[in-house]
C-alpha atoms as a PDB file:
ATOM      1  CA  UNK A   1     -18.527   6.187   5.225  1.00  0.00           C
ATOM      2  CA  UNK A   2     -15.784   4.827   3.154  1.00  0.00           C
ATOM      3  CA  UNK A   3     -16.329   2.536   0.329  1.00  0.00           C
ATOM      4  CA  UNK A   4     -14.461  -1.069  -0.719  1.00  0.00           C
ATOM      5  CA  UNK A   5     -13.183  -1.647  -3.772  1.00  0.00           C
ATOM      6  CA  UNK A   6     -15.194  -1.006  -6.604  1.00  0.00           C
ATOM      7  CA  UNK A   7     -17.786   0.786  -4.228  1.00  0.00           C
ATOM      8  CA  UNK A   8     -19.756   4.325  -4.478  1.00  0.00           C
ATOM      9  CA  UNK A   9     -21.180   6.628  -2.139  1.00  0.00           C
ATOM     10  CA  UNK A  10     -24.191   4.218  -2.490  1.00  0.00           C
ATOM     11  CA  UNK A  11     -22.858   1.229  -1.196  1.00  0.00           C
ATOM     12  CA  UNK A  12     -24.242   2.439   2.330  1.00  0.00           C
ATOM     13  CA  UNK A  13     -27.792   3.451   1.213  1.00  0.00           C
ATOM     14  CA  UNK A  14     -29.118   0.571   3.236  1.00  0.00           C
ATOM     15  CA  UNK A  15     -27.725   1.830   6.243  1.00  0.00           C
ATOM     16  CA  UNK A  16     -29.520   5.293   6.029  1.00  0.00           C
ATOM     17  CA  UNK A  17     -32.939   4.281   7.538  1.00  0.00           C
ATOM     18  CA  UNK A  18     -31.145   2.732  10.715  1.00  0.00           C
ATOM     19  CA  UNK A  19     -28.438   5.594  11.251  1.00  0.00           C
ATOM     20  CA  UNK A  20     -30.448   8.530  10.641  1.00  0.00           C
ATOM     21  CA  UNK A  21     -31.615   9.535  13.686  1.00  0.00           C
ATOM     22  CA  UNK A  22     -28.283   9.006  15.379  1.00  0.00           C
ATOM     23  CA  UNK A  23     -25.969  10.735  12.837  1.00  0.00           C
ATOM     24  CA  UNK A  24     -25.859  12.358   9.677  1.00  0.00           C
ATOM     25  CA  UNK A  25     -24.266   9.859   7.070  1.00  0.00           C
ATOM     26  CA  UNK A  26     -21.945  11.255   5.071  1.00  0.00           C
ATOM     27  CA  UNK A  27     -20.688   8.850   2.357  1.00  0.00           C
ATOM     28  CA  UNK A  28     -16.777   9.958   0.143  1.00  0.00           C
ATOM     29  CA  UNK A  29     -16.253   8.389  -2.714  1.00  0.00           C
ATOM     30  CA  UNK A  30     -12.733   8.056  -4.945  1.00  0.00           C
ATOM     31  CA  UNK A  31     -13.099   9.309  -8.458  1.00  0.00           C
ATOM     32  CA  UNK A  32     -14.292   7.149 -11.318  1.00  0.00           C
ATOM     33  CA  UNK A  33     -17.577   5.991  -9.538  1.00  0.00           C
ATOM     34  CA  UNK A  34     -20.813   7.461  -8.837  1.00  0.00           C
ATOM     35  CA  UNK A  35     -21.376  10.588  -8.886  1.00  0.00           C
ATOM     36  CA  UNK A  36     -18.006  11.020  -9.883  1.00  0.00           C
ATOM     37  CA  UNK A  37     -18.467   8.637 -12.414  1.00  0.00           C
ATOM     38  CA  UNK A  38     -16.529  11.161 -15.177  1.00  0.00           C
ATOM     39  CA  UNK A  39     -13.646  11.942 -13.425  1.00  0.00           C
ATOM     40  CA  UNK A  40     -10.421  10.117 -13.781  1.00  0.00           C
ATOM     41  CA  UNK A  41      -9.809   6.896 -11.731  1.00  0.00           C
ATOM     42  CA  UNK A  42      -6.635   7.100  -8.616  1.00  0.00           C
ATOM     43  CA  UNK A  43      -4.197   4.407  -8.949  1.00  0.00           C
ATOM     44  CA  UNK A  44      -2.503   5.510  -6.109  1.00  0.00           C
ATOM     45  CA  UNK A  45      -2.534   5.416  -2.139  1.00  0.00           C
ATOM     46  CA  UNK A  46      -1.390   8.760  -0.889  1.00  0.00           C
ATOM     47  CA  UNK A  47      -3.333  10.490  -3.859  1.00  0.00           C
ATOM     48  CA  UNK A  48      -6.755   8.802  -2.512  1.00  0.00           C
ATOM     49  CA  UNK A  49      -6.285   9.868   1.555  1.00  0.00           C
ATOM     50  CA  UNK A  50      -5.506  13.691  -0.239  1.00  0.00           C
ATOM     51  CA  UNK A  51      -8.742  13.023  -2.221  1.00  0.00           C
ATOM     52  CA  UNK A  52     -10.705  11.386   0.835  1.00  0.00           C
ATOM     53  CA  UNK A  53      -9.681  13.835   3.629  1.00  0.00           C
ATOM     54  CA  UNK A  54     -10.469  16.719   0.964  1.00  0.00           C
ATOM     55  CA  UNK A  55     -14.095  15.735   0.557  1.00  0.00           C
ATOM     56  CA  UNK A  56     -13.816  14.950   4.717  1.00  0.00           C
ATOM     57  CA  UNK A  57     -13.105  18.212   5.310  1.00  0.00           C
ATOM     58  CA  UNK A  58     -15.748  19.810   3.313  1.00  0.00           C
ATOM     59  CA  UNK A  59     -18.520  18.013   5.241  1.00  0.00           C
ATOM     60  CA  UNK A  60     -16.783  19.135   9.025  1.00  0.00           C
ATOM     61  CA  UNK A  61     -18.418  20.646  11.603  1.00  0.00           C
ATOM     62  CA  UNK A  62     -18.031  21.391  15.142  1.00  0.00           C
ATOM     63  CA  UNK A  63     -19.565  18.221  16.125  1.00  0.00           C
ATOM     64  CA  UNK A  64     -17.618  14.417  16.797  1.00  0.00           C
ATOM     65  CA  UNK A  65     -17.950  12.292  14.195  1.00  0.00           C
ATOM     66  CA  UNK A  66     -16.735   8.580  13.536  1.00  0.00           C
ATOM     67  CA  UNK A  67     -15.569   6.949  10.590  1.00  0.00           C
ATOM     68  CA  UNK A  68     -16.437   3.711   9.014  1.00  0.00           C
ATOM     69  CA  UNK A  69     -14.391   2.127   6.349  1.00  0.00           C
ATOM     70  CA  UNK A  70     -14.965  -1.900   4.655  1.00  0.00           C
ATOM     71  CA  UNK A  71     -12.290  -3.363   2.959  1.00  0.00           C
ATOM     72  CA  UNK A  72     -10.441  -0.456   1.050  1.00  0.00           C
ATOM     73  CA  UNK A  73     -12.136   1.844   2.845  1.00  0.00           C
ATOM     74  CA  UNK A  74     -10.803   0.232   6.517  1.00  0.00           C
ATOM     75  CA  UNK A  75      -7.634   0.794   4.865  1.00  0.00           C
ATOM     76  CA  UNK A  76      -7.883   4.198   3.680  1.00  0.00           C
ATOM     77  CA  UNK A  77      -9.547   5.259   7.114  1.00  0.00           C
ATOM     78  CA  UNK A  78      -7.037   4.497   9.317  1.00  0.00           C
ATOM     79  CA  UNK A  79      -4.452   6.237   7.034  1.00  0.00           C
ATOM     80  CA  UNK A  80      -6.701   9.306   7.031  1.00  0.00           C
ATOM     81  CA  UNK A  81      -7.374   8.892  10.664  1.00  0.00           C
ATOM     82  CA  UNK A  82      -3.834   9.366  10.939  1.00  0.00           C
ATOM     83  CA  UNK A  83      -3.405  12.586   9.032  1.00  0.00           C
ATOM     84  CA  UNK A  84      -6.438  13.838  10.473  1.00  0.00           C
ATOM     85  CA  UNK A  85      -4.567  13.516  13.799  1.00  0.00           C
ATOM     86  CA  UNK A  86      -1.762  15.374  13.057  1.00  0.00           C
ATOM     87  CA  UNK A  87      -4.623  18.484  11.927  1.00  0.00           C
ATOM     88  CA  UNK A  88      -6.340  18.100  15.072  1.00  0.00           C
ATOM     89  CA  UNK A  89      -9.517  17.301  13.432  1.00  0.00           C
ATOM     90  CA  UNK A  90     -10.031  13.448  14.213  1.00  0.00           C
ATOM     91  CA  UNK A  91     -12.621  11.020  14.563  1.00  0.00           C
ATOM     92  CA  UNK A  92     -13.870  10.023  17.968  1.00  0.00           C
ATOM     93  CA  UNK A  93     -13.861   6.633  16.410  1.00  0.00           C
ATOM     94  CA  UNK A  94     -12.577   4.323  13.522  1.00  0.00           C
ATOM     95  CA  UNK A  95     -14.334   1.606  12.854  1.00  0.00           C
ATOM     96  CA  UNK A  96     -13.106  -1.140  10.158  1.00  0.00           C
ATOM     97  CA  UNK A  97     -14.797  -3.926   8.620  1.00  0.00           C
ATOM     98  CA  UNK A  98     -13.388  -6.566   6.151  1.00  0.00           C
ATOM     99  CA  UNK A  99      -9.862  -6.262   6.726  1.00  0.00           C
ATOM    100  CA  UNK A 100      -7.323  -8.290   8.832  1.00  0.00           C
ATOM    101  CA  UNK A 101      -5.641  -4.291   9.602  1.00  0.00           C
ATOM    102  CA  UNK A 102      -2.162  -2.969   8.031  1.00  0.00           C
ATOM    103  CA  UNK A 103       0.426  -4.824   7.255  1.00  0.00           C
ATOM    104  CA  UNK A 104      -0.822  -8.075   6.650  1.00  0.00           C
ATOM    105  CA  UNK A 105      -1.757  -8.020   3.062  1.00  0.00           C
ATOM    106  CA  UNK A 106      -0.249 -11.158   0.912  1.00  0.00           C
ATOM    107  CA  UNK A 107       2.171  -9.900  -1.835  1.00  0.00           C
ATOM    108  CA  UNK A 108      -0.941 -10.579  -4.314  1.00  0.00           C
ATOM    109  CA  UNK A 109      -0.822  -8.127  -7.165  1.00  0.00           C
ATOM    110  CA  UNK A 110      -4.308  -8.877  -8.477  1.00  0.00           C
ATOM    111  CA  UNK A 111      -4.734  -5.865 -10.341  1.00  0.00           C
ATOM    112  CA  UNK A 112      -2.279  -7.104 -13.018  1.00  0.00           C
ATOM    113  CA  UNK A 113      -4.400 -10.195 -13.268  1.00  0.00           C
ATOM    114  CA  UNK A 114      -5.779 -11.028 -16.823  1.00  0.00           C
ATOM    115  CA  UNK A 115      -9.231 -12.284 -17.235  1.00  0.00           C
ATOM    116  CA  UNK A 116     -10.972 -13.902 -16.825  1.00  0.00           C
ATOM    117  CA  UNK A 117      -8.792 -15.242 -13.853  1.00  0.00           C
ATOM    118  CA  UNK A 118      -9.518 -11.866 -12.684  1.00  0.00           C
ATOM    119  CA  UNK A 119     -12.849 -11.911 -11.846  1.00  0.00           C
ATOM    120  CA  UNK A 120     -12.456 -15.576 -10.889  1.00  0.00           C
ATOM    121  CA  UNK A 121      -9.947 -14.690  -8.005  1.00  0.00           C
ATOM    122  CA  UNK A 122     -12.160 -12.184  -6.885  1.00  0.00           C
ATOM    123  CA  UNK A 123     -14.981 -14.945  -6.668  1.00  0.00           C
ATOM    124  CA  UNK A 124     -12.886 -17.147  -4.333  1.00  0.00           C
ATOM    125  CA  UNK A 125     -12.123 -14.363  -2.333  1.00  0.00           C
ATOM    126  CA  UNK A 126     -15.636 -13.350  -1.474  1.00  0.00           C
ATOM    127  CA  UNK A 127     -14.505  -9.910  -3.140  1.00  0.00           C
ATOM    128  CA  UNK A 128     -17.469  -9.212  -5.667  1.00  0.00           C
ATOM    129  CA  UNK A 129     -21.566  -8.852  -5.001  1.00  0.00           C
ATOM    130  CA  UNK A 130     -23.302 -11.603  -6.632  1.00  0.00           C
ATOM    131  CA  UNK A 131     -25.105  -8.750  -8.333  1.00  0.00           C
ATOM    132  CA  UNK A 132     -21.658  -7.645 -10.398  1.00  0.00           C
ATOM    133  CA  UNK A 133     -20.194 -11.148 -10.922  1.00  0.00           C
ATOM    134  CA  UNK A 134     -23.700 -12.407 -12.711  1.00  0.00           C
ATOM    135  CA  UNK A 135     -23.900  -9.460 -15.030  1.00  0.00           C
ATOM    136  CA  UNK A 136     -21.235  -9.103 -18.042  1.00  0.00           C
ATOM    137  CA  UNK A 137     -22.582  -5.555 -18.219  1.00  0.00           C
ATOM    138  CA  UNK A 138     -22.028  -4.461 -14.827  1.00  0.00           C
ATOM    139  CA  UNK A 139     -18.248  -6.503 -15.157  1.00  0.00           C
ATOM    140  CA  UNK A 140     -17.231  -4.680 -18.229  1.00  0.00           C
ATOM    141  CA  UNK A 141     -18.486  -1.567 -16.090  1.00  0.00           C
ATOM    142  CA  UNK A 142     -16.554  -2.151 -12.480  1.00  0.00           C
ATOM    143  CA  UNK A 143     -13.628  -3.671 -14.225  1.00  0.00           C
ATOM    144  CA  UNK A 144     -11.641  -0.484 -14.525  1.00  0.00           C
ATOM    145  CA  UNK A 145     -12.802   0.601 -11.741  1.00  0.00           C
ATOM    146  CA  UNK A 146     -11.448  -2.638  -9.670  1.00  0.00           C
ATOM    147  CA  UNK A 147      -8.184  -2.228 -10.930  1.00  0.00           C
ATOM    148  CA  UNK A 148      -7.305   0.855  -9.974  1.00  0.00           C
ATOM    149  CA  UNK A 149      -9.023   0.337  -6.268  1.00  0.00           C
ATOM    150  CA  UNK A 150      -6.958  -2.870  -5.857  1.00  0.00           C
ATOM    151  CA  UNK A 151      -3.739  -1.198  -7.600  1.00  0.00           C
ATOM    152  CA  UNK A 152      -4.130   1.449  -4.284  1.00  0.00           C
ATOM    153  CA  UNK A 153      -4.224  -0.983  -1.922  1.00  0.00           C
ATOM    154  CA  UNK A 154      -1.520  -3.486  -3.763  1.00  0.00           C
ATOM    155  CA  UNK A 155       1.201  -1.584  -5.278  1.00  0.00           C
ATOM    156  CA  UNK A 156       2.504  -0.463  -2.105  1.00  0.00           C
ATOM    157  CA  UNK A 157       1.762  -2.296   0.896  1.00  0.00           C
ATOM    158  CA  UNK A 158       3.996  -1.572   3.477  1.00  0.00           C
ATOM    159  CA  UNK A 159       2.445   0.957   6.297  1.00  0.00           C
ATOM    160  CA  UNK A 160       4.328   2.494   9.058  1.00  0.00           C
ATOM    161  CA  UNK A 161       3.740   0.749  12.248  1.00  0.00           C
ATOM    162  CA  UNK A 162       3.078   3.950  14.070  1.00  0.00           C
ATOM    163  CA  UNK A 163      -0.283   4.186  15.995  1.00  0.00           C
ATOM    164  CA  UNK A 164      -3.293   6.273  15.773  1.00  0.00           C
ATOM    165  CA  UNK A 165      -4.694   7.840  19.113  1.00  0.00           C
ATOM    166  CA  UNK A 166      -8.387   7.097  18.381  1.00  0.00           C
ATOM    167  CA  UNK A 167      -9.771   4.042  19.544  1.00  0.00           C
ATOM    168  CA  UNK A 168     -10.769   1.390  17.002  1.00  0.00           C
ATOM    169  CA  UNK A 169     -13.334  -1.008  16.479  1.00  0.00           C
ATOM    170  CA  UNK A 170     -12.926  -3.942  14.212  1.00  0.00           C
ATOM    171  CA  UNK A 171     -15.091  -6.316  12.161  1.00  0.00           C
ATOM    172  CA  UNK A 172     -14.793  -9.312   9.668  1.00  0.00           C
ATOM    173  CA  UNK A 173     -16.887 -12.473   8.386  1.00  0.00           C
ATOM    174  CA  UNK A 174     -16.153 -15.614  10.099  1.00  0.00           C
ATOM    175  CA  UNK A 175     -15.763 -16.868   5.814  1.00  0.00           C
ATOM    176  CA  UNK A 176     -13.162 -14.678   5.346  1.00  0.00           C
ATOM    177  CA  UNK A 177      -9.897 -16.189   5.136  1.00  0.00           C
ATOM    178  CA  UNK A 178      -8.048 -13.810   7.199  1.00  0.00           C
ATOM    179  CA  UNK A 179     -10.844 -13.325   9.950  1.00  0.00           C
ATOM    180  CA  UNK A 180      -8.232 -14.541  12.296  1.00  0.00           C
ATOM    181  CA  UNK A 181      -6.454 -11.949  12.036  1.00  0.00           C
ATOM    182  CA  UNK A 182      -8.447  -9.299  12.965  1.00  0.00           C
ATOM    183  CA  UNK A 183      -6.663  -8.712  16.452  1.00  0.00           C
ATOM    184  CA  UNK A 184      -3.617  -7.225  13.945  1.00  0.00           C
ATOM    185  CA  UNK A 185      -5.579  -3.694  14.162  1.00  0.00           C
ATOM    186  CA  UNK A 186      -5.040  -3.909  18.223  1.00  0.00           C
ATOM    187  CA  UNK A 187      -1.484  -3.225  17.389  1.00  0.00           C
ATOM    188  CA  UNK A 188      -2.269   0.201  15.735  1.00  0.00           C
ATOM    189  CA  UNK A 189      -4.075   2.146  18.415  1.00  0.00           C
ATOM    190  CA  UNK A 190      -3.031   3.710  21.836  1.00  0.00           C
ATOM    191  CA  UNK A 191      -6.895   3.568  22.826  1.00  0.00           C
ATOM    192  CA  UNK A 192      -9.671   1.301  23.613  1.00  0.00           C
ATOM    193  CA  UNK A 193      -9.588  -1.765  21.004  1.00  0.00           C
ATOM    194  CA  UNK A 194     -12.627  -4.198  20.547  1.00  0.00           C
ATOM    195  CA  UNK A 195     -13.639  -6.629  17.567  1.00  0.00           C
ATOM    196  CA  UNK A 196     -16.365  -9.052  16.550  1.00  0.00           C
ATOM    197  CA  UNK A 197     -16.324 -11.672  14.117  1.00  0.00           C
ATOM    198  CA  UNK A 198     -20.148 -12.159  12.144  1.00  0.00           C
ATOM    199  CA  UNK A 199     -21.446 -14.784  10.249  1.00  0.00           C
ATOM    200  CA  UNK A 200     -20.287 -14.061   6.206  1.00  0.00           C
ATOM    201  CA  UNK A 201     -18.294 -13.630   3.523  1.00  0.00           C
ATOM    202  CA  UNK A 202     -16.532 -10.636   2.590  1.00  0.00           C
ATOM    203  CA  UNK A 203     -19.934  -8.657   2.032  1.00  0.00           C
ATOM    204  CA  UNK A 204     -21.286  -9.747   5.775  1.00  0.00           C
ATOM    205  CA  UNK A 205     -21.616  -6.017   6.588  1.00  0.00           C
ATOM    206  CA  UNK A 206     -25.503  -6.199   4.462  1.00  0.00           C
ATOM    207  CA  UNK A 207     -26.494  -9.293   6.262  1.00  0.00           C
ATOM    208  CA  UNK A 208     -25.417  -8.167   9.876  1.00  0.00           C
ATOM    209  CA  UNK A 209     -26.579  -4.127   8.999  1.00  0.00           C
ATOM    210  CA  UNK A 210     -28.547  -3.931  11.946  1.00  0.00           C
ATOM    211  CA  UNK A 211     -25.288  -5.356  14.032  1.00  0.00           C
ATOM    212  CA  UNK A 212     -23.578  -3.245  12.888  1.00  0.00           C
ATOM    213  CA  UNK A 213     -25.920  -0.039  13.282  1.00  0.00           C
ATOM    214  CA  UNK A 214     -25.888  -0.864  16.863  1.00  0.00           C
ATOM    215  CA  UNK A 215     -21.790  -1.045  17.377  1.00  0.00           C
ATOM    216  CA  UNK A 216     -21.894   2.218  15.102  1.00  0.00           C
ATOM    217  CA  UNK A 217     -24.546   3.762  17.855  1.00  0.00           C
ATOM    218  CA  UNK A 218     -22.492   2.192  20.620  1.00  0.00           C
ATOM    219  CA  UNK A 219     -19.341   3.897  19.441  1.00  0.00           C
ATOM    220  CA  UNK A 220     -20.820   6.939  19.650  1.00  0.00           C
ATOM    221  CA  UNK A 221     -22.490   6.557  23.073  1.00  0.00           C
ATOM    222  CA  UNK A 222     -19.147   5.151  24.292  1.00  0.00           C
ATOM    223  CA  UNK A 223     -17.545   9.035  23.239  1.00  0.00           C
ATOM    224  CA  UNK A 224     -20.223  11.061  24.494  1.00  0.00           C
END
């Protein structure tokens, strides 16, 4: 389980109950967060897939396993899915949610943004819980944090065109500006491709967590 921007390893604790008994959830988390909450934040791309594939391959066993990224974390996964290709240790699945795929991120360099334009950016956008953006606490808090999670994702946006062999399954909120571009991520797999557009913003993944369970437990039926 990958996290979005400004996310933990418990930004998935809802989705325990419902996944248990199909797989064991295994949440990664970048530096600066969590339980990793004092260790120095990653400003940059290829230094977070090292960091992410790292705490990947601690977890590995022998058995399949799929990987679910939102936002960021769609991002991130299908650049690890890549280099966990080329070690011969890949998931049976990728599965993205709330992004339009590679290559098709505006030249926006929000990171550099000064508040509070900042935070109200990430309001229009749909990219910031309700929780966060109605707490000055939490926003003095996540405010590093952002920054360096967009600055990944920003700073260098260009990805190589070349595909991934595992078969992909993408998601987005019909709110979401760019939710019609989610066919983008067909162009980045030699496998099966298949989509679904939910009712929500960028955080529709909470309110559709049972949907979402089920195209999780699908994917892995679908392998098996």
């Amino acid at each position: 389980m990958l996290h979005f921007s400004g996310g933990s390893i418990y930004s998935f604790n809802s989705f325990t109950s419902r996944l248990k008994d199909s797989f064991s959830l295994e949440p990664v988390e970048l530096p600066g967060r969590g339980l990793r909450y004092h260790e120095d934040l990653i400003y940059d791309k290829e230094k977070a897939v090292k960091d992410l594939i790292f705490q990947i391959k601690e977890r590995r066993n022998e058995k399949p396993f799929i990987l679910f990224g939102h936002s960021l974390g769609a991002e991130l996964g299908f650049l690890i899915t890549k280099e966990l290709e080329e070690m011969g240790d890949f998931p049976s699945y990728l599965v993205v949610s709330g992004n339009p795929g590679p290559n098709m991120r505006k030249n926006e360099r929000l990171f550099e943004i000064p508040n509070p334009l900042f935070f109200e950016k990430l309001k229009e956008l749909g990219g910031l819980s309700e929780e966060i953006l109605n707490s000055a606490e939490l926003l003095e808090i996540f405010e590093p944090i952002l920054r360096a999670d967009f600055e990944i994702i920003e700073k260098d946006t260009v990805i190589s065109p070349a595909k991934i062999k595992t078969p992909i399954f993408a998601l987005m909120g019909n709110e979401e500006k760019s939710a019609d571009l989610i066919l983008n991520w067909k162009n980045y797999t030699e496998d099966r491709f298949d989509y679904n557009i939910l009712q929500g913003n960028h955080f529709f993944i909470y309110e559709n967590k049972d949907i979402i369970c089920d195209i999780l437990i699908n994917c892995k039926k679908v392998q098996e």
